[in-house]
Protein backbone atom coordinates (compact mmCIF):
# COMPACT_ATOMS: atom_id res chain seq x y z
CA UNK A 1 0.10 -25.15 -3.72
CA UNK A 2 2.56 -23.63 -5.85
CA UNK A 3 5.62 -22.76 -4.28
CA UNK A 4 5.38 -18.89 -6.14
CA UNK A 5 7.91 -17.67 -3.32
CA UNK A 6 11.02 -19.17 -4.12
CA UNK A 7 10.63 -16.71 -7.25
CA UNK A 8 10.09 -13.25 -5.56
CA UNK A 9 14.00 -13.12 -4.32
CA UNK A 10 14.40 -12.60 -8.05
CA UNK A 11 11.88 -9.80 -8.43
CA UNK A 12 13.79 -6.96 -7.33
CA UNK A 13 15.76 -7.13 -10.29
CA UNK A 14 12.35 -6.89 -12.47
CA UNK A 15 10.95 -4.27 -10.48
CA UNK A 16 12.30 -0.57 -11.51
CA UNK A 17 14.29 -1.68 -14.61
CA UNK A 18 11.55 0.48 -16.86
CA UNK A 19 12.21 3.33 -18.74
CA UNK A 20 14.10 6.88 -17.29
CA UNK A 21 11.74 8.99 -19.14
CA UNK A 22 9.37 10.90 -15.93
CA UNK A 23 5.81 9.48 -16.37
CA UNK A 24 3.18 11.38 -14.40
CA UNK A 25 -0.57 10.53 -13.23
CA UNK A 26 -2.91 13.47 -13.61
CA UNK A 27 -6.39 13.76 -13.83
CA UNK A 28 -8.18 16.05 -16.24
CA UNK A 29 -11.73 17.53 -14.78
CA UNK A 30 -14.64 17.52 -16.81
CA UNK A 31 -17.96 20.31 -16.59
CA UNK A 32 -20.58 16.85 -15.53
CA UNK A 33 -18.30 16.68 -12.11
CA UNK A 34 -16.59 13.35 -13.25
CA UNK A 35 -12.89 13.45 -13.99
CA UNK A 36 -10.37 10.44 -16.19
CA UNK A 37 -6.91 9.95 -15.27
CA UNK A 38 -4.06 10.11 -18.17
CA UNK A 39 -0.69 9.19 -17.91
CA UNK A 40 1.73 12.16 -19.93
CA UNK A 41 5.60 11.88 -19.80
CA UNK A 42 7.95 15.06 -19.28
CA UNK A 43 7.81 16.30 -22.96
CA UNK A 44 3.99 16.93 -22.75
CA UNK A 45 3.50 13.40 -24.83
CA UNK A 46 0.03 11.54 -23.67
CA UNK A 47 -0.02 7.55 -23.06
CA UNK A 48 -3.33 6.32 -22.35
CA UNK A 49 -6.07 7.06 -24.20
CA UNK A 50 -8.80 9.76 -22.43
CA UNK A 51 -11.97 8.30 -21.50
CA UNK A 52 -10.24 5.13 -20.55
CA UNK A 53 -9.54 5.57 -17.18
CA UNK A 54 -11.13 7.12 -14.05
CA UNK A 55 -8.14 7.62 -12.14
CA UNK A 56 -4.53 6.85 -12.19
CA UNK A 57 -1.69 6.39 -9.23
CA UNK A 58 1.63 5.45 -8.37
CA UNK A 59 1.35 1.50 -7.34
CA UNK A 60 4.16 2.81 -4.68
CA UNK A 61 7.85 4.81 -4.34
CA UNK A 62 9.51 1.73 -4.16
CA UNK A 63 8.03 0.36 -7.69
CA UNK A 64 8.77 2.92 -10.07
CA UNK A 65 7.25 3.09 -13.53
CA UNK A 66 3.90 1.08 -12.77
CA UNK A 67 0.57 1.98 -12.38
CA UNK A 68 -2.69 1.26 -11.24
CA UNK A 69 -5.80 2.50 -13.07
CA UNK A 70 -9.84 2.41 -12.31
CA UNK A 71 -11.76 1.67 -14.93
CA UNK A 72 -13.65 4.76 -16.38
CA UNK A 73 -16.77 3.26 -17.00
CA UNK A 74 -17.20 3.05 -12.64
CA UNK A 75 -16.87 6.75 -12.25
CA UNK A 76 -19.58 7.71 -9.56
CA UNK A 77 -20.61 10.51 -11.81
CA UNK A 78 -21.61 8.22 -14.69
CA UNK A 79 -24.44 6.61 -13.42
CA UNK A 80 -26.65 8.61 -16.10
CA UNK A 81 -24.66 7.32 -18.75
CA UNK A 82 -24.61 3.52 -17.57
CA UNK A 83 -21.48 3.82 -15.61
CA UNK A 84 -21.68 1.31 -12.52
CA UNK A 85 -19.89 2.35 -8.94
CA UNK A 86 -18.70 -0.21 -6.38
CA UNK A 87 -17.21 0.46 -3.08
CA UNK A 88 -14.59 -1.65 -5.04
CA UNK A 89 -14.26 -0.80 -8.35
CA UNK A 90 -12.08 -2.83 -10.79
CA UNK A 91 -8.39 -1.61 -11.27
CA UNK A 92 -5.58 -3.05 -13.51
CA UNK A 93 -1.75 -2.72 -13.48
CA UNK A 94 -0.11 -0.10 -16.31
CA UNK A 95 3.67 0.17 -17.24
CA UNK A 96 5.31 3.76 -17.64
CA UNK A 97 4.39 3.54 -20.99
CA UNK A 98 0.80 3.51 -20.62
CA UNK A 99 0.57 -0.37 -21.67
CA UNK A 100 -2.25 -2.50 -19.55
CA UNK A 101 -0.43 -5.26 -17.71
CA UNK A 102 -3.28 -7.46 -16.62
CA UNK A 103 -7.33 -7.13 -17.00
CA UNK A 104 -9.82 -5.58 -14.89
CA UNK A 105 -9.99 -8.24 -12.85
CA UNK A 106 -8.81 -7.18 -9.43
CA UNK A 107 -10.12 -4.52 -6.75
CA UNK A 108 -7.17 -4.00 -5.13
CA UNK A 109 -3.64 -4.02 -5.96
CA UNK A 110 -0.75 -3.30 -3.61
CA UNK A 111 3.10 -3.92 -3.66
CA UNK A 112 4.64 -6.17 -0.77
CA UNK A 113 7.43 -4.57 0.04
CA UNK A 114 8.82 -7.63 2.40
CA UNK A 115 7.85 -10.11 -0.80
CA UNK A 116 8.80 -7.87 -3.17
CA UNK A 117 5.26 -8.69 -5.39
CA UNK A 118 2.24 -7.61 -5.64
CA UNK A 119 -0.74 -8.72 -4.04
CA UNK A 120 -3.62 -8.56 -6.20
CA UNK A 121 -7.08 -8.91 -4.64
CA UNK A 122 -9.79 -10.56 -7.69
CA UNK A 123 -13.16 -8.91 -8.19
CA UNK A 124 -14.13 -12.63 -8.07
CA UNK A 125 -12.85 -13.75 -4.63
CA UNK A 126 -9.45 -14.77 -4.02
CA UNK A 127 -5.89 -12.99 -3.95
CA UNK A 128 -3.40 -13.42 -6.91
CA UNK A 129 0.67 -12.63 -6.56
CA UNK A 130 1.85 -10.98 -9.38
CA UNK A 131 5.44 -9.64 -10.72
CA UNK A 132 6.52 -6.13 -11.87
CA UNK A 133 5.44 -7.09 -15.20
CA UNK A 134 1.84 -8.08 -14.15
CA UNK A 135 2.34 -11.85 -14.21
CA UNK A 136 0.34 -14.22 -12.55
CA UNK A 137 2.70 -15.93 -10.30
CA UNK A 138 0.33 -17.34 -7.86
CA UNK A 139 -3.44 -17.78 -7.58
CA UNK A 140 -5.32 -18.23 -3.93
CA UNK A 141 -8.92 -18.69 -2.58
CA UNK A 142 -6.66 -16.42 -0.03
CA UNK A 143 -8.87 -12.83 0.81
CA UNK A 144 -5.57 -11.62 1.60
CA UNK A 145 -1.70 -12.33 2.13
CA UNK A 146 1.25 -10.65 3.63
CA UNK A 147 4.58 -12.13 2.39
CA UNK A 148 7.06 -12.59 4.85
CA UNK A 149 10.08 -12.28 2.28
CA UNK A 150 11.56 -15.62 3.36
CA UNK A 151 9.07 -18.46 2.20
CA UNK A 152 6.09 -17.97 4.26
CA UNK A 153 2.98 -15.77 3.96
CA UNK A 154 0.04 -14.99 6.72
CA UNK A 155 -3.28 -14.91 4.86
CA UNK A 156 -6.98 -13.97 5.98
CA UNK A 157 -9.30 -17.17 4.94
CA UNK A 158 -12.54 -15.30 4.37
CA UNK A 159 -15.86 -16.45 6.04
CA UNK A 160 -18.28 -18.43 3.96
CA UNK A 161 -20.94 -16.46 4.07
CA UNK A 162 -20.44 -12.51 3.32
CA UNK A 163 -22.46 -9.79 2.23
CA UNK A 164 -22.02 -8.39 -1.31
CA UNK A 165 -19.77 -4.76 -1.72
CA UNK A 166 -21.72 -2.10 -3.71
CA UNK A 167 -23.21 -3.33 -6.70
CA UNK A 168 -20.71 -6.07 -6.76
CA UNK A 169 -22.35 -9.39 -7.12
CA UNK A 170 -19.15 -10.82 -5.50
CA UNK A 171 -18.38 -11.03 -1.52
CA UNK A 172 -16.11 -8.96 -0.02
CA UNK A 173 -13.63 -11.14 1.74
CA UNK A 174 -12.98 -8.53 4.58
CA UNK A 175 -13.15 -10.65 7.50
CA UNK A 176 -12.61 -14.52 8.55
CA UNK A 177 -10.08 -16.68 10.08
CA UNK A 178 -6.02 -15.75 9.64
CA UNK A 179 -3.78 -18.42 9.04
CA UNK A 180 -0.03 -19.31 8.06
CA UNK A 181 1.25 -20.43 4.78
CA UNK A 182 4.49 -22.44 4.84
CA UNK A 183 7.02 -22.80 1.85
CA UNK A 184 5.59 -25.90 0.91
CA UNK A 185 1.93 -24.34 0.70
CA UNK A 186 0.90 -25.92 3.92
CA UNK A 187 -1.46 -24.26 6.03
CA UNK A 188 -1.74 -23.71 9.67
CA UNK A 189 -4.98 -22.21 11.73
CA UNK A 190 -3.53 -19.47 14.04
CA UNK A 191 -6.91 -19.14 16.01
CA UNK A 192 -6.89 -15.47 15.53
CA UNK A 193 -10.49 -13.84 13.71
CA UNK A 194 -9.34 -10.73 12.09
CA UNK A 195 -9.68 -8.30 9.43
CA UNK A 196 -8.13 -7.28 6.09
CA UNK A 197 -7.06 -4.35 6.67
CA UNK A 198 -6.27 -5.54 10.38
CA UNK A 199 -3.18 -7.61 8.95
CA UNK A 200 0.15 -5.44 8.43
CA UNK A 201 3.02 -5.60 5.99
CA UNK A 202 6.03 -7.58 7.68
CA UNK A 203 8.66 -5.15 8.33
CA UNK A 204 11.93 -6.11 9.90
CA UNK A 205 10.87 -9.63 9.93
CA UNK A 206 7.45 -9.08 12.12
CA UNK A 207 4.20 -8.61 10.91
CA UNK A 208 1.44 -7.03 13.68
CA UNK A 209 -2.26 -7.94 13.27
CA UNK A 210 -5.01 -6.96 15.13
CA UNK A 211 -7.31 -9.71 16.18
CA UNK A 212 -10.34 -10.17 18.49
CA UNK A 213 -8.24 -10.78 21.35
CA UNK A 214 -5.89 -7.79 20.91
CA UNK A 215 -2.45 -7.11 19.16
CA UNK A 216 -0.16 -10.06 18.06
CA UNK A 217 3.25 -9.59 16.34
CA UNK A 218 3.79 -13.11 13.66
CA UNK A 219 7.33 -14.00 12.56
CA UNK A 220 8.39 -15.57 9.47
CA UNK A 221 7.22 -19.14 10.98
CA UNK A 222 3.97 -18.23 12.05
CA UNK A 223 5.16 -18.18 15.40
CA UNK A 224 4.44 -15.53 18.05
CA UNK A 225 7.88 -14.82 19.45
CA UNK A 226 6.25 -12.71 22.62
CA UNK A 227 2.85 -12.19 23.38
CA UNK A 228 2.10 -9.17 25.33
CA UNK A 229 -1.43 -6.76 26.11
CA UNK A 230 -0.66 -3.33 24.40
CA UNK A 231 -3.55 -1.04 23.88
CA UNK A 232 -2.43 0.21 20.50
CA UNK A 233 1.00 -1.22 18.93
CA UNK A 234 3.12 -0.05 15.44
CA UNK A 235 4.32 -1.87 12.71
CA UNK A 236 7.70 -2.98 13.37
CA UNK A 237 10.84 -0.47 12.02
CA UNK A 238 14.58 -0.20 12.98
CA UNK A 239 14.02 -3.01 14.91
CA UNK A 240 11.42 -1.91 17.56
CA UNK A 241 7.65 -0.49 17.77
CA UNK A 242 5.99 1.75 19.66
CA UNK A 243 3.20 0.75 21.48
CA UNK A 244 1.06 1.52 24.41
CA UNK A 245 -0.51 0.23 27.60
CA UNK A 246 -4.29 0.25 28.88
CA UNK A 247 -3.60 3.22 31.00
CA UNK A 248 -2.61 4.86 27.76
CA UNK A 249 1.22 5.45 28.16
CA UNK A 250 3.54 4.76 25.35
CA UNK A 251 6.82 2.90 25.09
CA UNK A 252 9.42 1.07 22.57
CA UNK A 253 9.73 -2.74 22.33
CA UNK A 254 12.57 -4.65 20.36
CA UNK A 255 11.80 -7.95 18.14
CA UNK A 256 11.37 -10.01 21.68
CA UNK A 257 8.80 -8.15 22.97
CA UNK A 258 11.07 -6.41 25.80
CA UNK A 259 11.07 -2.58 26.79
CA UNK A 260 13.93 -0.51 24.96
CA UNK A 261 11.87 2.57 26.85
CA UNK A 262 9.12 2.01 29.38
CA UNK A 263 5.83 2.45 29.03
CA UNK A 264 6.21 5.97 30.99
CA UNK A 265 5.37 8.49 28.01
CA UNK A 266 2.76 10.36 26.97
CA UNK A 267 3.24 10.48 23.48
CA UNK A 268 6.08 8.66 21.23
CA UNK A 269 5.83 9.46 17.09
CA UNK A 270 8.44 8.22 14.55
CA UNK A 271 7.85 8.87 10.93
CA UNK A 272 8.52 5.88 9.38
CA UNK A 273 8.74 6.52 6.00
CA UNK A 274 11.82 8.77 6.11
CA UNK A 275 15.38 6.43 5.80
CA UNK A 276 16.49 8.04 8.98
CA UNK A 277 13.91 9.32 11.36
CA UNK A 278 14.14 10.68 15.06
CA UNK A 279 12.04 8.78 17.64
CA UNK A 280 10.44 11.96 19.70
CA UNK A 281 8.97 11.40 23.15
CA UNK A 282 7.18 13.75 25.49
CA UNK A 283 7.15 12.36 29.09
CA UNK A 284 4.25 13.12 31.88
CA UNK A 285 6.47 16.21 33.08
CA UNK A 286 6.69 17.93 29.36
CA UNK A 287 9.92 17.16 28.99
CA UNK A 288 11.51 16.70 25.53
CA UNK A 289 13.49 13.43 24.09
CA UNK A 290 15.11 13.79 20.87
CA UNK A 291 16.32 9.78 20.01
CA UNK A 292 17.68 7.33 17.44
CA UNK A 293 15.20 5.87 14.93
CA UNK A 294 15.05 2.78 17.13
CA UNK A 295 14.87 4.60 20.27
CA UNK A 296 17.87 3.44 21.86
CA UNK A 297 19.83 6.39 22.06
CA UNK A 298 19.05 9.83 23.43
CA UNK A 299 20.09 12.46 21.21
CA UNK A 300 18.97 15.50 23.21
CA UNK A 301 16.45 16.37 26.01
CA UNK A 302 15.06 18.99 26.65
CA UNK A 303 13.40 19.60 30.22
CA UNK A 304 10.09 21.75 31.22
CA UNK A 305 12.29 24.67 32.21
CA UNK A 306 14.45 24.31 29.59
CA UNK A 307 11.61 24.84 26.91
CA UNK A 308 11.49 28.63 26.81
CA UNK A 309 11.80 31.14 23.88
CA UNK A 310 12.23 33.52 26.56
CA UNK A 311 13.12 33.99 30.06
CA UNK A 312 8.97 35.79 30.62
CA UNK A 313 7.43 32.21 29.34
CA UNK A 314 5.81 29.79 31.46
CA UNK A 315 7.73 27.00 32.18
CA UNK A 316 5.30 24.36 31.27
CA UNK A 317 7.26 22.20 29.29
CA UNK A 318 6.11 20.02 26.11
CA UNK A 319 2.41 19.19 24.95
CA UNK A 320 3.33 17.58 21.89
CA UNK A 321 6.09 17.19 19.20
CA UNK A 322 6.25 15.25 16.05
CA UNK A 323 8.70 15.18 12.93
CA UNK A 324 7.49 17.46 9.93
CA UNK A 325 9.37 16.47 7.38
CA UNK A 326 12.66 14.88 6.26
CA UNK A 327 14.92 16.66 8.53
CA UNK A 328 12.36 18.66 11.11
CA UNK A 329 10.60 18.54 14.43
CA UNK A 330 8.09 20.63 15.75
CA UNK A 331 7.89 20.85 18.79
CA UNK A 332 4.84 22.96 21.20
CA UNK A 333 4.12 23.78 24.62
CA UNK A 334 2.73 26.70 26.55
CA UNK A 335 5.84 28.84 26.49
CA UNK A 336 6.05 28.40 22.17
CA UNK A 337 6.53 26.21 19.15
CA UNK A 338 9.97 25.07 18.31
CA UNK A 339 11.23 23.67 15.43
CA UNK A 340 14.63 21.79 15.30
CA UNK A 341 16.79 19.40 13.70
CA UNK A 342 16.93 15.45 13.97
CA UNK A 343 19.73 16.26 16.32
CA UNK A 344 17.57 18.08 18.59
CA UNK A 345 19.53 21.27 17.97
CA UNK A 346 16.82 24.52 18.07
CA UNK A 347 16.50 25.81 14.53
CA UNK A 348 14.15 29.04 15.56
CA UNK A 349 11.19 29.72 17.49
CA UNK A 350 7.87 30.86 15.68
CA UNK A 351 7.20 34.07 17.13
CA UNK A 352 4.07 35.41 18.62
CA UNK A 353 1.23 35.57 16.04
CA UNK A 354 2.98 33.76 13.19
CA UNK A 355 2.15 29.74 12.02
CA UNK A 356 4.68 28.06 10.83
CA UNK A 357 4.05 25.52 7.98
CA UNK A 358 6.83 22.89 6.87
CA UNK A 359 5.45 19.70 5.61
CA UNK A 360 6.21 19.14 1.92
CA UNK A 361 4.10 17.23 -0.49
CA UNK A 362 7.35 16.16 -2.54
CA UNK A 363 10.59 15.24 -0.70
CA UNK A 364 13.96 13.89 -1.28
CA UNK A 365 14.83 13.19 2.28
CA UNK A 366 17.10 16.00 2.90
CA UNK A 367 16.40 19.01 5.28
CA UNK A 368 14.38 21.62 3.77
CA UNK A 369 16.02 25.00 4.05
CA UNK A 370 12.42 26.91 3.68
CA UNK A 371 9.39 27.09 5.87
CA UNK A 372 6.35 28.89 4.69
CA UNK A 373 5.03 31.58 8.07
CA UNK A 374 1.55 33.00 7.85
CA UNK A 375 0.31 35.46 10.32
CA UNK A 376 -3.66 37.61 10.62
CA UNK A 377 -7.04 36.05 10.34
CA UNK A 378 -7.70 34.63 6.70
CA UNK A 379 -8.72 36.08 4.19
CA UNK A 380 -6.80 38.93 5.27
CA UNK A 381 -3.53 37.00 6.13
CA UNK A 382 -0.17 37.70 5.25
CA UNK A 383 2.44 34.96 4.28
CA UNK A 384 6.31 34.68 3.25
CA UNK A 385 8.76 31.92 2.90
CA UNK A 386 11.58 32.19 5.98
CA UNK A 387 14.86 30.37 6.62
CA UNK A 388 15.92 28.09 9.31
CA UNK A 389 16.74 31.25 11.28
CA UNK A 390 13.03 32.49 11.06
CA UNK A 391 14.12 35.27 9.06
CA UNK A 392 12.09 36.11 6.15
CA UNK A 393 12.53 35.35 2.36
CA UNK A 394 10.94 37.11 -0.49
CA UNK A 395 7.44 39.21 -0.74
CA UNK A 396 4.31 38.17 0.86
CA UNK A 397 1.32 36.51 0.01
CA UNK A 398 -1.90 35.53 0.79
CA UNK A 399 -1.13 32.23 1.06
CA UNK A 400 1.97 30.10 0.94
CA UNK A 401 2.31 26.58 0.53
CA UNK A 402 5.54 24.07 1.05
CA UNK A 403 4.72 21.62 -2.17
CA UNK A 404 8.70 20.22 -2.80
CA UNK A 405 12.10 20.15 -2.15
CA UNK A 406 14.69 18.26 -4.30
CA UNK A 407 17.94 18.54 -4.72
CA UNK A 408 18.67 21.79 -2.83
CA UNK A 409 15.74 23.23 -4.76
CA UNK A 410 12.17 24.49 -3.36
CA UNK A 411 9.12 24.93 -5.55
CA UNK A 412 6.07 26.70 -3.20
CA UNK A 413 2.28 27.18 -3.93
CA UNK A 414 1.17 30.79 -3.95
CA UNK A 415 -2.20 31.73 -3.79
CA UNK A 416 -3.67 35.13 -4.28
CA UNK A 417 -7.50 36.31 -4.48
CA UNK A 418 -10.21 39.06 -4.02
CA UNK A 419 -11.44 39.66 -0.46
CA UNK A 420 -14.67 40.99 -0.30
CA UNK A 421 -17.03 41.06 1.79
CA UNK A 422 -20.48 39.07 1.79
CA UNK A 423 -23.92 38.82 3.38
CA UNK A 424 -25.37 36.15 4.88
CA UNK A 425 -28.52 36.27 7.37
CA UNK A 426 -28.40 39.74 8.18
CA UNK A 427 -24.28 39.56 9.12
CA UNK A 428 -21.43 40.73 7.41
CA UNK A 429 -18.19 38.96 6.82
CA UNK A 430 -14.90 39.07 4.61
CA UNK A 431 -14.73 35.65 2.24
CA UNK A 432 -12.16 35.26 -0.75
CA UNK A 433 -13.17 35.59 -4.94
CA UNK A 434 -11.29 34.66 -7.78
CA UNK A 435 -8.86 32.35 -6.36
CA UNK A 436 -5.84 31.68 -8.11
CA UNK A 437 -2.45 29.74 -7.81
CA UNK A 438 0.85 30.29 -8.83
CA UNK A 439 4.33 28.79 -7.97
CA UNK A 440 7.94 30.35 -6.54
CA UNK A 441 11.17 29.41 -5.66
CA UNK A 442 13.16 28.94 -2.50
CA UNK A 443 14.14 31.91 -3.13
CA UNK A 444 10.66 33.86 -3.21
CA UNK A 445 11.48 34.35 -7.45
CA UNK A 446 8.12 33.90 -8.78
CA UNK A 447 8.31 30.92 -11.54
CA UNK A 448 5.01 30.97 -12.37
CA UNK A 449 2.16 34.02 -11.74
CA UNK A 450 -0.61 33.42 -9.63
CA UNK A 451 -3.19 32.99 -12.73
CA UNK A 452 -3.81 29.45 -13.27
CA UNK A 453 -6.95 27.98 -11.41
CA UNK A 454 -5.22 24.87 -9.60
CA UNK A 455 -2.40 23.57 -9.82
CA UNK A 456 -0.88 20.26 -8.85
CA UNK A 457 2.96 20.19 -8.59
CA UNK A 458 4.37 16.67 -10.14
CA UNK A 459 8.48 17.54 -9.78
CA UNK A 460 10.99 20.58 -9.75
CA UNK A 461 9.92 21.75 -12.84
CA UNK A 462 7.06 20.12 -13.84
CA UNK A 463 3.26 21.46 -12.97
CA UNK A 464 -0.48 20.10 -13.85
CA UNK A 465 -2.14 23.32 -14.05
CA UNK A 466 -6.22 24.45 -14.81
CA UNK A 467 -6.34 28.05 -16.82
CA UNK A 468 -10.11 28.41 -17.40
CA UNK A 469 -11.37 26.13 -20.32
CA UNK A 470 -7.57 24.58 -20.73
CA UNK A 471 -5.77 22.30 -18.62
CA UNK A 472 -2.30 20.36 -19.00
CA UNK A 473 1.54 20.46 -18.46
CA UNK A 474 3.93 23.30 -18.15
CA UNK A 475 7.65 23.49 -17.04
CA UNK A 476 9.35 26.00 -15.04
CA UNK A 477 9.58 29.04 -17.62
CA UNK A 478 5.28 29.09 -17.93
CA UNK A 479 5.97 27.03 -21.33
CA UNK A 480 2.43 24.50 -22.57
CA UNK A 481 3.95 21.22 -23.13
CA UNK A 482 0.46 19.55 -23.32
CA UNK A 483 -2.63 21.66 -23.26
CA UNK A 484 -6.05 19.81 -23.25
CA UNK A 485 -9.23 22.58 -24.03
CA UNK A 486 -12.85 21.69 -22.16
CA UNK A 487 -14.10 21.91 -25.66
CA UNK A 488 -13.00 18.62 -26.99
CA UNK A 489 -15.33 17.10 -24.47
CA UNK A 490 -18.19 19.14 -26.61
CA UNK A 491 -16.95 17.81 -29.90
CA UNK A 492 -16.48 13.96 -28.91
């Protein structure tokens, strides 16, 4: 076999070296139900042409400026016009410029972040490795690979005989035998049956697959460096993963398999795609650890008792706790909901009656100085932006959604509408009419009014926005950059 992975050392350099230009996937709706994806840059300026694809998205964070596109013609809603729909349709690779990189001739395409290439699954059978640019560097009879990074690969070797996917006159792959691929192409049967989506990425040198016989952890040798019984297990990330036991209590293992916190827990979360996470645990007493991404050193605990927003709560402790974003935890019990810093340090209470919301579609890894606080029984609800304090921002809403934070800046989804109320089986209740969305600022400044349909927020200043028969791309001020009418799909 080729030896494709002495090249992918090289392939950092290839991947992200495109244009500076913004280039955003949106999708433009159409009155038969089906939608096609476009690609439009910052200034409003199209890229593909419409009609071409069915849908368009980021291959991943770490790849910037390429794209991976469905072909239009396997829209589900086409099938009166002679469209086809698979349970794996065909997609290709695009470059920020809207150019197509390779053919429709995979189902699948996903970037390797240990490999640093992208495995291609064929519509035919088979995996390909490709490069930024969508060059072939490797062809397999492989279903699927995971590249170690360091001259190996594990791959699934599919079963002979498989049922065909959709309409697809071409097996599936999904399942079969895994086995190790050596620098030199050699292969080695690990005695494991397993499934594609059952095989992980290899992350700080490990990759975890799920097998018939439970969880195994592979190094970049093929070689099982511990073999222990968990119940559920994580990918590997700052050097340990979580994982529980059969009588479903969590702990944190390093790369040899040993206990960096016993299996004593009732619930451990880290979110691992933040660049510096806290590990948050919540033992069988509801008390509180606040740790280091690799759990190995306690930031802050807080105990049952200690969990109180007031000296009248029940001291009952923690019943679960997760981060919320780049710099947030949430943490509830009985007594309240919390929210503090990575630290551990108490930020505010929510108070009685209020939900507090503080995910963000769009982050850049910083702590977001906003948290949207709804209170009342929809449609009738009431809902601000508030500071880290608690204390409230701005006017109110109806509704109030976190969508970004960049660069000190916030951008939030406001929704406004008509409640009325409606009859249904002899009952009477209050629904909401003539919905509509606009956006604000961090500091409740309304950027854009709530008249627009939808709208999809793609950066700061940047918004993919429905206004009846017209939808397209407008900037901060309100201002069309692109505008696409409903009645071009008349005239074509």
């Amino acid at each position: 076999m080729k030896r494709w992975w002495l090249c992918l050392a090289a392939l950092a350099l290839l991947f992200g070296a495109g244009a500076q230009a913004e280039t955003y996937a949106v999708s433009v709706d159409l009155d038969s139900g089906a939608s096609y994806g476009l690609l439009v840059d910052d200034g409003g300026q199209v890229l593909t042409e419409r009609y071409e694809y069915a849908r368009i998205y980021a291959l991943s964070d770490d790849v910037p400026g390429v794209f991976v596109a469905q072909a239009f013609d396997q829209s589900p809603y086409l099938g009166q016009n002679g469209g086809v729909w698979s349970d794996e349709p065909r997609v290709c690779l695009l470059d920020e410029t809207g150019a197509q990189l390779t053919g429709f001739d995979y189902t699948e395409l996903s970037y390797d972040a240990a490999g640093g290439a992208i495995v291609a699954v064929r519509w035919d059978g088979g995996c390909d490795v490709l490069d930024a640019r969508g060059e072939v560097l490797a062809q397999t009879d492989y279903a699927w690979l995971s590249l170690s990074g360091s001259g190996g690969a594990l791959a699934l070797r599919a079963d002979p005989e498989r049922e065909p996917a959709g309409d697809s006159e071409f097996p599936t792959g999904d399942e079969g035998e895994l086995v190790y691929i050596d620098a030199d192409g050699a292969e080695t049967a690990l005695g494991i049956r397993t499934a594609r989506w059952q095989i992980g990425p290899y992350r700080d040198g490990l990759c975890m697959v799920y097998g018939s016989d439970g969880y195994h952890y592979f190094d970049a040798n093929g070689e099982e460096p511990f073999r222990v019984s968990f119940r559920s297990a994580t990918d590997f990330a700052f050097g340990t993963a979580i994982v529980s036991t059969d009588e479903g209590r969590y702990g944190v293992i390093d790369a040899q398999g040993r206990y960096v916190l016993p299996p004593v827990y009732d619930t451990i979360s880290r979110s691992d795609q933040y660049d510096a996470p806290a590990l948050v645990a919540v033992t069988a007493s509801g008390a509180l650890e606040i740790r280091s991404a690799d759990g190995g050193t306690l930031k802050r605990t807080y105990d049952p008792g200690d969990f109180l927003p007031d000296a009248d709560s029940p001291a009952t402790g923690v019943d679960y706790a997760y981060q919320i974003n780049a710099g947030m935890i949430v943490a509830s019990g009985d007594g309240g909901t919390a929210y503090l810093d990575l630290e551990g340090n108490l930020l505010f209470w929510a108070k009685e009656g209020e939900t507090v919301s503080a995910w963000y579609e769009i982050e850049d890894g910083t702590l977001p100085q906003r948290v949207a606080v709804s209170t009342g029984d929809w449609p009738e609800s009431e809902c601000w932006l508030a500071d880290l304090t608690g204390e409230r921002i701005g006017g109110s809403y109806r509704q109030i959604y976190c969508t970004a934070w960049l660069d000190g800046e916030g951008r939030y989804m406001t929704q406004d509408y008509d409640v009325v109320a409606e009859e249904y089986d002899g009952a009477s209740s209050l629904t909401a009419q003539n919905v509509r969305f606009g956006i604000c600022d961090a500091g409740g400044n309304v950027l854009l009014d709530a008249a627009y349909d939808s709208i999809s927020c793609l950066s700061a200043n940047r918004f993919w926005v429905r206004q009846g028969p017209f939808c397209g791309l407008l900037d901060e001020t309100g201002a069309w950059l692109l505008t696409i009418s409903d009645y071009e799909e008349l005239m074509d």
